[in-house]
Protein backbone atom coordinates (compact mmCIF):
# COMPACT_ATOMS: atom_id res chain seq x y z
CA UNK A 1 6.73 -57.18 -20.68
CA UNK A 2 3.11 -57.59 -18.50
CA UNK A 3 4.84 -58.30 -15.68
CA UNK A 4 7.37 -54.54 -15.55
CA UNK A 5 3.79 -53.00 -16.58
CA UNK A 6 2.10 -54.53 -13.61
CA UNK A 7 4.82 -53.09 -11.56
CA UNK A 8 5.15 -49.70 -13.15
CA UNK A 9 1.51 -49.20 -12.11
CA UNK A 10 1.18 -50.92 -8.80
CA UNK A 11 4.45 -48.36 -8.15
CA UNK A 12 2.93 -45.91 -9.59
CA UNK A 13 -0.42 -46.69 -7.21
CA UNK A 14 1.45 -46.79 -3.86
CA UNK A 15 3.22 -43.43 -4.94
CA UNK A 16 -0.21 -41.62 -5.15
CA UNK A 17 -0.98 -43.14 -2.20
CA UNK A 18 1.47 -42.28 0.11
CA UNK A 19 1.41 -38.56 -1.20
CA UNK A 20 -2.43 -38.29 -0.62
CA UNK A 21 -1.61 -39.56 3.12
CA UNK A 22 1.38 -37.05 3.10
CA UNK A 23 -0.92 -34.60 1.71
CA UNK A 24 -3.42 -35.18 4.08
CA UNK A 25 -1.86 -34.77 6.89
CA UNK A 26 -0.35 -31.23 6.77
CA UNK A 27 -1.99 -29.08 8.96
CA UNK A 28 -3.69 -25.89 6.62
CA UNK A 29 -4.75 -22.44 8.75
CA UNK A 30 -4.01 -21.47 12.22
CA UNK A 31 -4.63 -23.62 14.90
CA UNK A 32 -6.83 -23.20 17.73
CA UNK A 33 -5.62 -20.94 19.99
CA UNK A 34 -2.82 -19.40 17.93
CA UNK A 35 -1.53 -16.15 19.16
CA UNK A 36 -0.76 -13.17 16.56
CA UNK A 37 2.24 -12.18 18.70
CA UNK A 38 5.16 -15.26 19.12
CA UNK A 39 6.56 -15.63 22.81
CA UNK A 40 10.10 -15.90 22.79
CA UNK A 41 11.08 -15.47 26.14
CA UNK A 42 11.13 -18.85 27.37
CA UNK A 43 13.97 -19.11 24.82
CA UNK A 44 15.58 -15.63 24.71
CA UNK A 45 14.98 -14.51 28.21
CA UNK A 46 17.59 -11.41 27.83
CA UNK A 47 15.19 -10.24 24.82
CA UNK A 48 12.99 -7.57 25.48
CA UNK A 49 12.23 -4.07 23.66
CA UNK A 50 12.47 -1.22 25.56
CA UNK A 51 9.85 0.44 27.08
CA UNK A 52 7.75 2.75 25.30
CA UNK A 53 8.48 0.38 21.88
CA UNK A 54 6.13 -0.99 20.03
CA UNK A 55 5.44 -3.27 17.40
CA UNK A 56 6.04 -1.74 13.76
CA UNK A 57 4.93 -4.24 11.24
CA UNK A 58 5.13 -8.56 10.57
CA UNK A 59 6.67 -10.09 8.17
CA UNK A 60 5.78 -13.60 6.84
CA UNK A 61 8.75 -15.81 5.00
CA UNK A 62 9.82 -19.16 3.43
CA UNK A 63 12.92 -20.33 3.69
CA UNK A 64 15.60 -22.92 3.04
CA UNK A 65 19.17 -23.82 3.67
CA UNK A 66 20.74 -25.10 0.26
CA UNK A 67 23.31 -27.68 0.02
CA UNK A 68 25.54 -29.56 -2.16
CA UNK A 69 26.79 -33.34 -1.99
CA UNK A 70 30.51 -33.58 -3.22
CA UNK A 71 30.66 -37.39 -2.68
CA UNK A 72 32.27 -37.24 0.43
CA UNK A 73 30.16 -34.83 2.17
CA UNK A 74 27.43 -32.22 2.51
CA UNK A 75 28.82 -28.50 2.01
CA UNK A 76 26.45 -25.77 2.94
CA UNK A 77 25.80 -23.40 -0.31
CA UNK A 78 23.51 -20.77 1.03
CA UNK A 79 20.39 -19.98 2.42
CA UNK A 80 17.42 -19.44 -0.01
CA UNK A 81 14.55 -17.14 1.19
CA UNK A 82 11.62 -14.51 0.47
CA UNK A 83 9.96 -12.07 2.80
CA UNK A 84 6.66 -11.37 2.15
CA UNK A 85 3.78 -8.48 3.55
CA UNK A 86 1.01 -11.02 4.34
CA UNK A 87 0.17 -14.90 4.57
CA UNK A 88 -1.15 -15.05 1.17
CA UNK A 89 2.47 -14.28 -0.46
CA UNK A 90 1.93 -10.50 -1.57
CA UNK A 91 5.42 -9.34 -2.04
């Protein structure tokens, strides 16, 4: 009985752990450098707005692609998202 206690906690120890390092290691804010507007024309050369256009409003979202395991294979369900007004989440 000590000993599966000694391993639920040394488990439990490495767990906490690895999701402080994981935790630690996501970048938070802008970086240095970062530009408001994106340039995607290195990607999308044919994508430009015509002239005289100009840029209306941004929109900041989170998003996923949902999918389901039928024991053979991975089926695509849907894509999950939300738009929001700002970087703070404000619907």
């Amino acid at each position: 009985m000590r000993n599966i206690k000694v391993k639920l906690v040394a488990g439990i120890m490495v767990l906490l752990a690895v999701t402080g390092l994981a935790l630690a290691s996501i970048r938070r804010g802008p970086a240095s450098g970062y530009k408001r507007t994106p340039s995607l024309l290195l990607v999308f050369d044919g994508l430009r707005a015509s002239a005289g256009n100009e840029l209306a409003f941004y929109l900041y979202s989170l998003a996923v692609e949902a999918y389901e395991w039928d024991d053979a294979v991975w089926e695509r369900v849907e894509p999950v998202g939300m738009l929001f007004a700002d970087r703070s989440r404000n619907r």
